[in-house]
PDB file of N, CA and C in Angstrom:
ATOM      1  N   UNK A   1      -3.983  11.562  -2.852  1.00  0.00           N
ATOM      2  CA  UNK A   1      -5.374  11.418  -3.200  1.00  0.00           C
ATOM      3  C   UNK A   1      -6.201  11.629  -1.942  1.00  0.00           C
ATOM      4  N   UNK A   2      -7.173  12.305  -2.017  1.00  0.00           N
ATOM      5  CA  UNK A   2      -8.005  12.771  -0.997  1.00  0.00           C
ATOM      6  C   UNK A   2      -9.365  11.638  -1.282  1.00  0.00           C
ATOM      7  N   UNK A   3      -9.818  10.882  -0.374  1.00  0.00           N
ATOM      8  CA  UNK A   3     -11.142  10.492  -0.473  1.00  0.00           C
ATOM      9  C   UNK A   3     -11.784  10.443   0.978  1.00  0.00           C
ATOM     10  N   UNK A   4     -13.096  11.203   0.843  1.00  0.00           N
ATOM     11  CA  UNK A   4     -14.133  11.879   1.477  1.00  0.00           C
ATOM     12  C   UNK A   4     -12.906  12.957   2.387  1.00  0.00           C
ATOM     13  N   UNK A   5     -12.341  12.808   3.863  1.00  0.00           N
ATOM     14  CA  UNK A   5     -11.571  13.688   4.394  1.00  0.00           C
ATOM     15  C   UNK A   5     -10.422  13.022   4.545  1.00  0.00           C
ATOM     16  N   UNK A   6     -10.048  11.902   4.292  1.00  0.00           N
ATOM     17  CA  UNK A   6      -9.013  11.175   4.480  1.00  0.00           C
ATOM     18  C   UNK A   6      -8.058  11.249   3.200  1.00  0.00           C
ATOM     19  N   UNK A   7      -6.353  11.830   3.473  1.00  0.00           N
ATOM     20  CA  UNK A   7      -5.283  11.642   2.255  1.00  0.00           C
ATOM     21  C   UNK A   7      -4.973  10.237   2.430  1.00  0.00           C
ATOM     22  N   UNK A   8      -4.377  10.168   1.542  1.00  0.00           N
ATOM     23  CA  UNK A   8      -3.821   8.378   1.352  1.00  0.00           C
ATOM     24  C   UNK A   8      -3.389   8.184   0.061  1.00  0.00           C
ATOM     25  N   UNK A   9      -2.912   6.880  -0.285  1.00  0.00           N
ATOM     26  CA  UNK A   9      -2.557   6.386  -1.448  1.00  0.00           C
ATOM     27  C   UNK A   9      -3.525   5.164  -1.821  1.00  0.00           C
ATOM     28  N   UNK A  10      -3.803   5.579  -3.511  1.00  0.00           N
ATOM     29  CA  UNK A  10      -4.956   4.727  -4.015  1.00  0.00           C
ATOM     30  C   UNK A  10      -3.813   3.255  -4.364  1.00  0.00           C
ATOM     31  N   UNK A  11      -4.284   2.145  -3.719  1.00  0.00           N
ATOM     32  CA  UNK A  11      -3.397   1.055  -4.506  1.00  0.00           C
ATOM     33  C   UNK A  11      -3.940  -0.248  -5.325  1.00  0.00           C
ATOM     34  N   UNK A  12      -3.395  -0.730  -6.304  1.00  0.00           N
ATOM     35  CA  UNK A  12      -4.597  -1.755  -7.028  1.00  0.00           C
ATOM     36  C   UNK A  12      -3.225  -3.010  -7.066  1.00  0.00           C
ATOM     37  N   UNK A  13      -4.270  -3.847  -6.937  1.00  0.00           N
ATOM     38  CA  UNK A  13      -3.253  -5.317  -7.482  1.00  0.00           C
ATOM     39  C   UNK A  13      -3.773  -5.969  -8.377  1.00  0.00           C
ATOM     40  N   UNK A  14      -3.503  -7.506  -9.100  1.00  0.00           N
ATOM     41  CA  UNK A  14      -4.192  -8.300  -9.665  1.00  0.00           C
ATOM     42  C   UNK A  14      -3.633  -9.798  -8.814  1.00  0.00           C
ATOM     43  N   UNK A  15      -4.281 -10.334  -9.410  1.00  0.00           N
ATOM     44  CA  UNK A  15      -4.098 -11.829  -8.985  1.00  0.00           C
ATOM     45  C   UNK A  15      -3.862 -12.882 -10.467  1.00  0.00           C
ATOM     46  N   UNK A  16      -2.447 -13.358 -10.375  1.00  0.00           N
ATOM     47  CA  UNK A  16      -2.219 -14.202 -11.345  1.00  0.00           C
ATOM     48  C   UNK A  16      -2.233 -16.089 -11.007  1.00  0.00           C
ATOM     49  N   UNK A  17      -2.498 -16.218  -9.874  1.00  0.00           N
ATOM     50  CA  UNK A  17      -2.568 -17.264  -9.062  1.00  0.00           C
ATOM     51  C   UNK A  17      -3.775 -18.027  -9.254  1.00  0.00           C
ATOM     52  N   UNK A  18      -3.940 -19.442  -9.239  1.00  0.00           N
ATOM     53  CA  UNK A  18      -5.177 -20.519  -9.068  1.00  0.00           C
ATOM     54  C   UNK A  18      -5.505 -20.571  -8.069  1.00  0.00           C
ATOM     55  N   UNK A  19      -5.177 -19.751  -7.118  1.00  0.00           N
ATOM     56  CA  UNK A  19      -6.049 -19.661  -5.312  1.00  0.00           C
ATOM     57  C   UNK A  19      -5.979 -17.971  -5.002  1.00  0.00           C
ATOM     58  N   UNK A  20      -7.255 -18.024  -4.091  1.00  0.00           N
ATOM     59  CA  UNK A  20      -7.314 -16.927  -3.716  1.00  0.00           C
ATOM     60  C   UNK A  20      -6.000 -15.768  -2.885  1.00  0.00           C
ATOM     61  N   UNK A  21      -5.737 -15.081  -2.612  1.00  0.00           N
ATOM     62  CA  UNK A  21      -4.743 -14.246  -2.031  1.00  0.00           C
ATOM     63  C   UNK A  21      -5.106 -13.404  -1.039  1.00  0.00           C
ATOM     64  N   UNK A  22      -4.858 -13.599   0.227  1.00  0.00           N
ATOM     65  CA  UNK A  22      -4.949 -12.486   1.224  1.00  0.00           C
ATOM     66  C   UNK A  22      -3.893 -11.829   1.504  1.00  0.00           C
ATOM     67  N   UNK A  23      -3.574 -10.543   2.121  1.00  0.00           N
ATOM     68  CA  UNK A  23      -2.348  -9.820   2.265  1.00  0.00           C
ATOM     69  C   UNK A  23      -2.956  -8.745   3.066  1.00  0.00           C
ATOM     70  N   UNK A  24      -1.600  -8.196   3.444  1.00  0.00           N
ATOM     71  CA  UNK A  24      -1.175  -6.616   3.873  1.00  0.00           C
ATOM     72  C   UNK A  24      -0.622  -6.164   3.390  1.00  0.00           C
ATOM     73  N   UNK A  25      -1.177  -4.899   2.945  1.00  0.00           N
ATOM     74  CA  UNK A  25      -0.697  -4.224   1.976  1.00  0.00           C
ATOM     75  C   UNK A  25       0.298  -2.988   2.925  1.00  0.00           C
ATOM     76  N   UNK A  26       1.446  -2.683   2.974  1.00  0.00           N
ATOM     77  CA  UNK A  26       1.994  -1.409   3.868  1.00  0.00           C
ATOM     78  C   UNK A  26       2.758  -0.409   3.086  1.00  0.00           C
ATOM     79  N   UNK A  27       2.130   0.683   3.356  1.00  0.00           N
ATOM     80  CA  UNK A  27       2.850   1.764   2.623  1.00  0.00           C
ATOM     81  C   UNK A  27       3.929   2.479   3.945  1.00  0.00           C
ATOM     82  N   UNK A  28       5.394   2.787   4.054  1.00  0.00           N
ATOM     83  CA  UNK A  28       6.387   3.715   4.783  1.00  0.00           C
ATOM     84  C   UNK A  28       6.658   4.835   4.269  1.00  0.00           C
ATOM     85  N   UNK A  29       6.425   5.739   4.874  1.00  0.00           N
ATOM     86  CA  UNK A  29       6.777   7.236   4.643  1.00  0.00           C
ATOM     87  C   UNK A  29       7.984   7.436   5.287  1.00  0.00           C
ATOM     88  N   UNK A  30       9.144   8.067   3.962  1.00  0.00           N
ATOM     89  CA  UNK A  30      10.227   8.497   4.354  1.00  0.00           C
ATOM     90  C   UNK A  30      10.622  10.321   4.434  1.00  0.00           C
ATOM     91  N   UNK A  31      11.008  10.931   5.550  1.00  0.00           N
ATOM     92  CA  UNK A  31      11.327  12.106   4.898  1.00  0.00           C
ATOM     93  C   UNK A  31      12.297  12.479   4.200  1.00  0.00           C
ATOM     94  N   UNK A  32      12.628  13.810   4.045  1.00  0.00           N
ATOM     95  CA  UNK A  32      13.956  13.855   3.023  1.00  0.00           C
ATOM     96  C   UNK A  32      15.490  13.628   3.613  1.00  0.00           C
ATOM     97  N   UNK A  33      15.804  13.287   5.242  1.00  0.00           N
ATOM     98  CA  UNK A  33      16.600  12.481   5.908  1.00  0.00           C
ATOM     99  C   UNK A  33      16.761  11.146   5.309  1.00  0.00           C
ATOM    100  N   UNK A  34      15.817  10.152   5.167  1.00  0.00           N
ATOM    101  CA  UNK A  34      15.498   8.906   4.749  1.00  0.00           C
ATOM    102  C   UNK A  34      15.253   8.316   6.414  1.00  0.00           C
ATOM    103  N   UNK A  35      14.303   9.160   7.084  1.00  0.00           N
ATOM    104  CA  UNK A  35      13.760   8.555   8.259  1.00  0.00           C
ATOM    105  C   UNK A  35      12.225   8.416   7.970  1.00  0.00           C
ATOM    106  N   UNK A  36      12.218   7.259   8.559  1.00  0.00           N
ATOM    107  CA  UNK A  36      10.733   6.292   8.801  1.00  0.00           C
ATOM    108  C   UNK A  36       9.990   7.435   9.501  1.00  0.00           C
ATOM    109  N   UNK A  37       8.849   8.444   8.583  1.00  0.00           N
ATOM    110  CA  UNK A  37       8.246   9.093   9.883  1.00  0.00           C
ATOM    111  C   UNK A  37       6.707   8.980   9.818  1.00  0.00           C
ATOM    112  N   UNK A  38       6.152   7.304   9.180  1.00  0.00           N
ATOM    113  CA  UNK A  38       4.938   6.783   9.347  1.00  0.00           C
ATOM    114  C   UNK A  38       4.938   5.744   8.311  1.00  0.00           C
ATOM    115  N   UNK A  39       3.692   5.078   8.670  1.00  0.00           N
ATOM    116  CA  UNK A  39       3.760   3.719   7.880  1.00  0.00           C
ATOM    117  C   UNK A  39       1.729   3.924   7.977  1.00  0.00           C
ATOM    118  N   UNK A  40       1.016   3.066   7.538  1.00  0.00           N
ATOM    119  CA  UNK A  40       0.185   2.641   7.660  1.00  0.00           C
ATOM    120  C   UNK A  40      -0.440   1.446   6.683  1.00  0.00           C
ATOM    121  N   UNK A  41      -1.221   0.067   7.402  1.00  0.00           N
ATOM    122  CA  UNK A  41      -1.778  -0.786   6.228  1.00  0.00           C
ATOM    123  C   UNK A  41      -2.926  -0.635   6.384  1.00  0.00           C
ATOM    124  N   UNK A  42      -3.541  -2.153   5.387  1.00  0.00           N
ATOM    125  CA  UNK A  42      -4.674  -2.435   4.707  1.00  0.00           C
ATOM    126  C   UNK A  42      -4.644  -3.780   4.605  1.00  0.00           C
ATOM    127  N   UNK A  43      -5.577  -4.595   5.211  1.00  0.00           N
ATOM    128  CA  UNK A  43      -5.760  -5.641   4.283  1.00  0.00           C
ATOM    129  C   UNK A  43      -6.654  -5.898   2.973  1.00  0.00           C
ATOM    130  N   UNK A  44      -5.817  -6.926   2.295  1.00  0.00           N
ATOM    131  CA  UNK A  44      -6.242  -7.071   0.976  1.00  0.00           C
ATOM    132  C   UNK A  44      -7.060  -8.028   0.236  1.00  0.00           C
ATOM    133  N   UNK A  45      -7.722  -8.365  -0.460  1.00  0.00           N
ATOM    134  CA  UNK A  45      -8.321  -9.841  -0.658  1.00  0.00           C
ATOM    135  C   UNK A  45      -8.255  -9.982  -2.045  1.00  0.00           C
ATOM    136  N   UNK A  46      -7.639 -11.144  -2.986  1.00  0.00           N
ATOM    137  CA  UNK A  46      -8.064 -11.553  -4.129  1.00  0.00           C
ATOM    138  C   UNK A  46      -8.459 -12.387  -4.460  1.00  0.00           C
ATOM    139  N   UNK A  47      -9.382 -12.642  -5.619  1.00  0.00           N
ATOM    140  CA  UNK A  47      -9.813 -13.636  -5.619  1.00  0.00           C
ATOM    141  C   UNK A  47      -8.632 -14.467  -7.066  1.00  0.00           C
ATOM    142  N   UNK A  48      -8.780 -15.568  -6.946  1.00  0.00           N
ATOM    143  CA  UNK A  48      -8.083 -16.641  -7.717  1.00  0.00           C
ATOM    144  C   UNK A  48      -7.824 -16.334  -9.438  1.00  0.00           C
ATOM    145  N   UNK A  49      -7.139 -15.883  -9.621  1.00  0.00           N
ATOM    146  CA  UNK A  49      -7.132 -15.864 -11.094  1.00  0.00           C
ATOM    147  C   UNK A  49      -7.764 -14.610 -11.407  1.00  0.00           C
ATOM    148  N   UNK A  50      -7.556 -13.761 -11.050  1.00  0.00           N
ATOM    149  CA  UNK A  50      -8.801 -12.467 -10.759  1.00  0.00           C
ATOM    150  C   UNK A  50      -8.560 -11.951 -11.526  1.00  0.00           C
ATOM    151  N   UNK A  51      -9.072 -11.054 -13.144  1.00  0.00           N
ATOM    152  CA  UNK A  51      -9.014  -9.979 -13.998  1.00  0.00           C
ATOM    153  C   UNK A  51      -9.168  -8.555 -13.179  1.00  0.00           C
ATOM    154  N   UNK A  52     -10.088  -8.843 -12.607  1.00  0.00           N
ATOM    155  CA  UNK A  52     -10.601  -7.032 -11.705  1.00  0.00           C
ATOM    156  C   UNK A  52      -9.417  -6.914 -10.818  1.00  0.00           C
ATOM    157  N   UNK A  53      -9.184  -5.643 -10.695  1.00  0.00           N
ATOM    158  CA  UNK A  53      -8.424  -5.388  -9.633  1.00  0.00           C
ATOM    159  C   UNK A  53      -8.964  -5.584  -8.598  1.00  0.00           C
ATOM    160  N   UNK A  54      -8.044  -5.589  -7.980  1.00  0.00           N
ATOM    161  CA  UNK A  54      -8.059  -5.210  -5.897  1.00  0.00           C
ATOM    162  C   UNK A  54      -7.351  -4.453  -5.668  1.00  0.00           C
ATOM    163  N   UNK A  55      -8.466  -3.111  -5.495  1.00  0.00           N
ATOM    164  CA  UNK A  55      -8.271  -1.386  -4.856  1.00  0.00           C
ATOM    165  C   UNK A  55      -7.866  -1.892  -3.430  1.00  0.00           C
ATOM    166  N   UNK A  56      -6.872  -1.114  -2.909  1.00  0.00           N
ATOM    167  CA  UNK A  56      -6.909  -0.412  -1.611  1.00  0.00           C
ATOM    168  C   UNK A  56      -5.936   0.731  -0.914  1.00  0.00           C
ATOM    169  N   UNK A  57      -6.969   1.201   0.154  1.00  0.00           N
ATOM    170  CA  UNK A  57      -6.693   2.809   0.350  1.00  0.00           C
ATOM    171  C   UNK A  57      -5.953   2.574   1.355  1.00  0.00           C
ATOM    172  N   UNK A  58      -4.497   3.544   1.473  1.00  0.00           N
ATOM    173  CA  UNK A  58      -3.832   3.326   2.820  1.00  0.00           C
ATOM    174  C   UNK A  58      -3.950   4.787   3.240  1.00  0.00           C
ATOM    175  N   UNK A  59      -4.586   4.736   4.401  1.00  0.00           N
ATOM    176  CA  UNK A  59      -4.739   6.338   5.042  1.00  0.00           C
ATOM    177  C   UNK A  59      -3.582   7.097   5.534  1.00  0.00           C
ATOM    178  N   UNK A  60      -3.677   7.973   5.358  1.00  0.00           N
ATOM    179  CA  UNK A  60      -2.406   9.197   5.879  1.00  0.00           C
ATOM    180  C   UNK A  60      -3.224  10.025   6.454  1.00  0.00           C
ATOM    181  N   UNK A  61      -2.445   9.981   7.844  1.00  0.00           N
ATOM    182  CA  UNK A  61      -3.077  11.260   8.499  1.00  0.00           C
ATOM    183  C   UNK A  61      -2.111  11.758   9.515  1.00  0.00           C
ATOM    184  N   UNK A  62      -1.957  13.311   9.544  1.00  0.00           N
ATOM    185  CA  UNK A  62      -1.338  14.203  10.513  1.00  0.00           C
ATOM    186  C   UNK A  62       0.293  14.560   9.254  1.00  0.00           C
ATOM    187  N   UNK A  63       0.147  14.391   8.667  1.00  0.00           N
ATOM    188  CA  UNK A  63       1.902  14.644   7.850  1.00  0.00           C
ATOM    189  C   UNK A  63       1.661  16.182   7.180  1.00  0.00           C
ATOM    190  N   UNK A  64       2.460  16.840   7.443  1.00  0.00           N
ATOM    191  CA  UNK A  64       2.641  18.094   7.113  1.00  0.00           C
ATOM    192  C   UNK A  64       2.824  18.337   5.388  1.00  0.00           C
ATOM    193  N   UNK A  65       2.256  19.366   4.481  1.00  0.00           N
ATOM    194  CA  UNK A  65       2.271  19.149   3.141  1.00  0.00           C
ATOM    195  C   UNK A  65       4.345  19.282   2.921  1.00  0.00           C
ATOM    196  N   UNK A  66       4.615  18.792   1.991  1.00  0.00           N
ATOM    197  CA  UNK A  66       5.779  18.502   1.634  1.00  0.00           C
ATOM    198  C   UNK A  66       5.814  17.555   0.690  1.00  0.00           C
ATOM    199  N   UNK A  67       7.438  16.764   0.485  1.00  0.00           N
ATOM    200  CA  UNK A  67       7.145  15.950  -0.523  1.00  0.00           C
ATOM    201  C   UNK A  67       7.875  14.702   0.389  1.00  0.00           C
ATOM    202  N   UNK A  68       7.650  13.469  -0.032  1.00  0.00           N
ATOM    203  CA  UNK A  68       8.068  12.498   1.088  1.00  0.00           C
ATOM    204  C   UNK A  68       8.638  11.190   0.043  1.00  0.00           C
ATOM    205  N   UNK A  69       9.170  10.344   0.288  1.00  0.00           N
ATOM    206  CA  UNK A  69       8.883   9.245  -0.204  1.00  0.00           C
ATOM    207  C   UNK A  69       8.603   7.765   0.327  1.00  0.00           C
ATOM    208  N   UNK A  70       7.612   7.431  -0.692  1.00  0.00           N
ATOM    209  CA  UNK A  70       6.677   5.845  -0.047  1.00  0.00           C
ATOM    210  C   UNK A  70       6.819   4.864  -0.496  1.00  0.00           C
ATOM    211  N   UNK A  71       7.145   3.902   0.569  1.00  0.00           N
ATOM    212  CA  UNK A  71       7.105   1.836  -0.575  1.00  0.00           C
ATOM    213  C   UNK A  71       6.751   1.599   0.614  1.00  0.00           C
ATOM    214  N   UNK A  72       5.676   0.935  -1.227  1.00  0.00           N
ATOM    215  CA  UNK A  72       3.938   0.369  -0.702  1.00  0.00           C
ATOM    216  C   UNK A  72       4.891  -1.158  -0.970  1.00  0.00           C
ATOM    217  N   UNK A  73       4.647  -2.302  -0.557  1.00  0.00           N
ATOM    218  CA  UNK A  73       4.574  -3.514  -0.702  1.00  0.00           C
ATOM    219  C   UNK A  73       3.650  -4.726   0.074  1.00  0.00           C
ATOM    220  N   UNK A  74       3.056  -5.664  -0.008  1.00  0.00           N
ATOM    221  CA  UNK A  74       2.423  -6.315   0.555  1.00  0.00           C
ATOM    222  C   UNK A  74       3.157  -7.712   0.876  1.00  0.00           C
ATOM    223  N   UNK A  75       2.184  -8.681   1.503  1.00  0.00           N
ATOM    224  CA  UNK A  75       2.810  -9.772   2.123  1.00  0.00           C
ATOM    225  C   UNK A  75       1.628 -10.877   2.721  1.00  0.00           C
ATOM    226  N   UNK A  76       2.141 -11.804   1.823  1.00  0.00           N
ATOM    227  CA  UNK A  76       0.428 -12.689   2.346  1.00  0.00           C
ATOM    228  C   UNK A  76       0.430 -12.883   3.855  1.00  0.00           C
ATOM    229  N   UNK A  77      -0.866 -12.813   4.300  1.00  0.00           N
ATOM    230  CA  UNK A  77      -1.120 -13.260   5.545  1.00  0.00           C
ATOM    231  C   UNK A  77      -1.975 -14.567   5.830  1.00  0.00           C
ATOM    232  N   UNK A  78      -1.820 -15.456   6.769  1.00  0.00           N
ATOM    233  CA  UNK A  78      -0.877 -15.338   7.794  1.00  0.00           C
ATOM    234  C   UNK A  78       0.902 -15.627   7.784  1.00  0.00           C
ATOM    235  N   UNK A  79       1.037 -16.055   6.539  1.00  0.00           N
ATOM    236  CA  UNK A  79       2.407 -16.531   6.307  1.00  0.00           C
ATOM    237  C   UNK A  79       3.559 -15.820   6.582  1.00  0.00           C
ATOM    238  N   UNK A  80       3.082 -14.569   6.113  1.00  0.00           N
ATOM    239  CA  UNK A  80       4.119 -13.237   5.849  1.00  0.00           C
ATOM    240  C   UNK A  80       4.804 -12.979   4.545  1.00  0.00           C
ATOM    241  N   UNK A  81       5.034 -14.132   3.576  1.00  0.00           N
ATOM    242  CA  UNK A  81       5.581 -14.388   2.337  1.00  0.00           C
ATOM    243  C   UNK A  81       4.964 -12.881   1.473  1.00  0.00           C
ATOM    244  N   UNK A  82       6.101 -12.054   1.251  1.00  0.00           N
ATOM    245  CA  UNK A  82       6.195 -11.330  -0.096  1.00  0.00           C
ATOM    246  C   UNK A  82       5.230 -11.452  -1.122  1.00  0.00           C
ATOM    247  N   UNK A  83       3.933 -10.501  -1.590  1.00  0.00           N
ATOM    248  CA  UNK A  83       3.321 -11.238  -2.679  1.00  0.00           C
ATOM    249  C   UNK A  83       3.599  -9.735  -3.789  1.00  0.00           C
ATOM    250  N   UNK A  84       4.183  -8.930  -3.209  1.00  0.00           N
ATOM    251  CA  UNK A  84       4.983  -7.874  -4.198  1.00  0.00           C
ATOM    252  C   UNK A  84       5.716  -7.555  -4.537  1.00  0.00           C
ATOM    253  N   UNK A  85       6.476  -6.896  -5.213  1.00  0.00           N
ATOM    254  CA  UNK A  85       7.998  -6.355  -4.750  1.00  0.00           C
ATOM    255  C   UNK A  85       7.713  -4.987  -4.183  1.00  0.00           C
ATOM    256  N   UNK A  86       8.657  -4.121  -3.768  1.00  0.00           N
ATOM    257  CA  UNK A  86       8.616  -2.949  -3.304  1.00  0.00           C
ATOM    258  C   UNK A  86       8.753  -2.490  -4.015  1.00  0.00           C
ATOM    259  N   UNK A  87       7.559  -1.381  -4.075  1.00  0.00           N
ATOM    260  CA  UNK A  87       7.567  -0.176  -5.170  1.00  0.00           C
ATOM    261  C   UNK A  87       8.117   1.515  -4.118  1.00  0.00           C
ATOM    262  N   UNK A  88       9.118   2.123  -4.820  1.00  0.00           N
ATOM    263  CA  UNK A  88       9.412   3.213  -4.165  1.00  0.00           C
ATOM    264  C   UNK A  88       9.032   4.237  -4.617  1.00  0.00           C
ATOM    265  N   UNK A  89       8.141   5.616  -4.481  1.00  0.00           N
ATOM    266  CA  UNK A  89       8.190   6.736  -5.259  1.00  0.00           C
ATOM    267  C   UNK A  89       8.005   8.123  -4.426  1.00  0.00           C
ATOM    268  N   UNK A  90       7.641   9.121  -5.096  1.00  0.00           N
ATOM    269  CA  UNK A  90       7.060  10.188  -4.324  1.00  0.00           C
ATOM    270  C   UNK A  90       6.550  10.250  -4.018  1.00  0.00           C
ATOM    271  N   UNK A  91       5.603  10.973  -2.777  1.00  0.00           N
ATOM    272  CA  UNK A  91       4.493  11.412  -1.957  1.00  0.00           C
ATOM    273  C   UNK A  91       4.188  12.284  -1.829  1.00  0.00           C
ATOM    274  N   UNK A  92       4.246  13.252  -2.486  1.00  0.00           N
ATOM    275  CA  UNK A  92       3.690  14.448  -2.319  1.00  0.00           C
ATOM    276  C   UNK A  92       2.331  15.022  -1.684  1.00  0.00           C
ATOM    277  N   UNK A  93       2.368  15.827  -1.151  1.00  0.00           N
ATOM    278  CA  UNK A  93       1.143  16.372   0.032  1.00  0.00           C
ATOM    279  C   UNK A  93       1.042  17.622  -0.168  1.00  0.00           C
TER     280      UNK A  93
END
């Protein structure tokens, strides 16, 4: 997904929780080796019990078009505790 000049991945969460949720959200780019050849985050904010999502954009920049694969997962902060599981898929560019 391209937004304004920046590629990236669009990501949404919800919040099923009675307190608010902060996190980092990190997406890893693998090539077709299965080498780490970028990562980038985001922090995230939800609010408590939240119906609306919580969008966020993780930027990609400098990766050559190809096809790659990415797991996005997050992790509350400051704790570090898991608030996703890892999602793995394609990346295409």
């Amino acid at each position: 997904m391209t937004v304004g000049i920046n590629e990236g991945l669009f990501v949404v969460y919800h919040n099923n929780l009675n307190v608010p949720v902060t996190g980092i959200v990190v997406m890893t780019v693998h090539n077709n080796l299965g080498q780490q050849i970028y990562y980038t985050a985001d922090y995230l904010t939800i609010n408590a019990s939240s119906t609306a999502p919580a969008p966020t954009f993780l930027v990609e920049v400098g990766l050559a078009n190809g096809n790659y694969s990415a797991s996005v997962f997050a992790f509350a902060s400051p704790s570090g505790v898991a608030i996703t599981n890892t999602t793995v898929g394609i990346y295409p560019l």
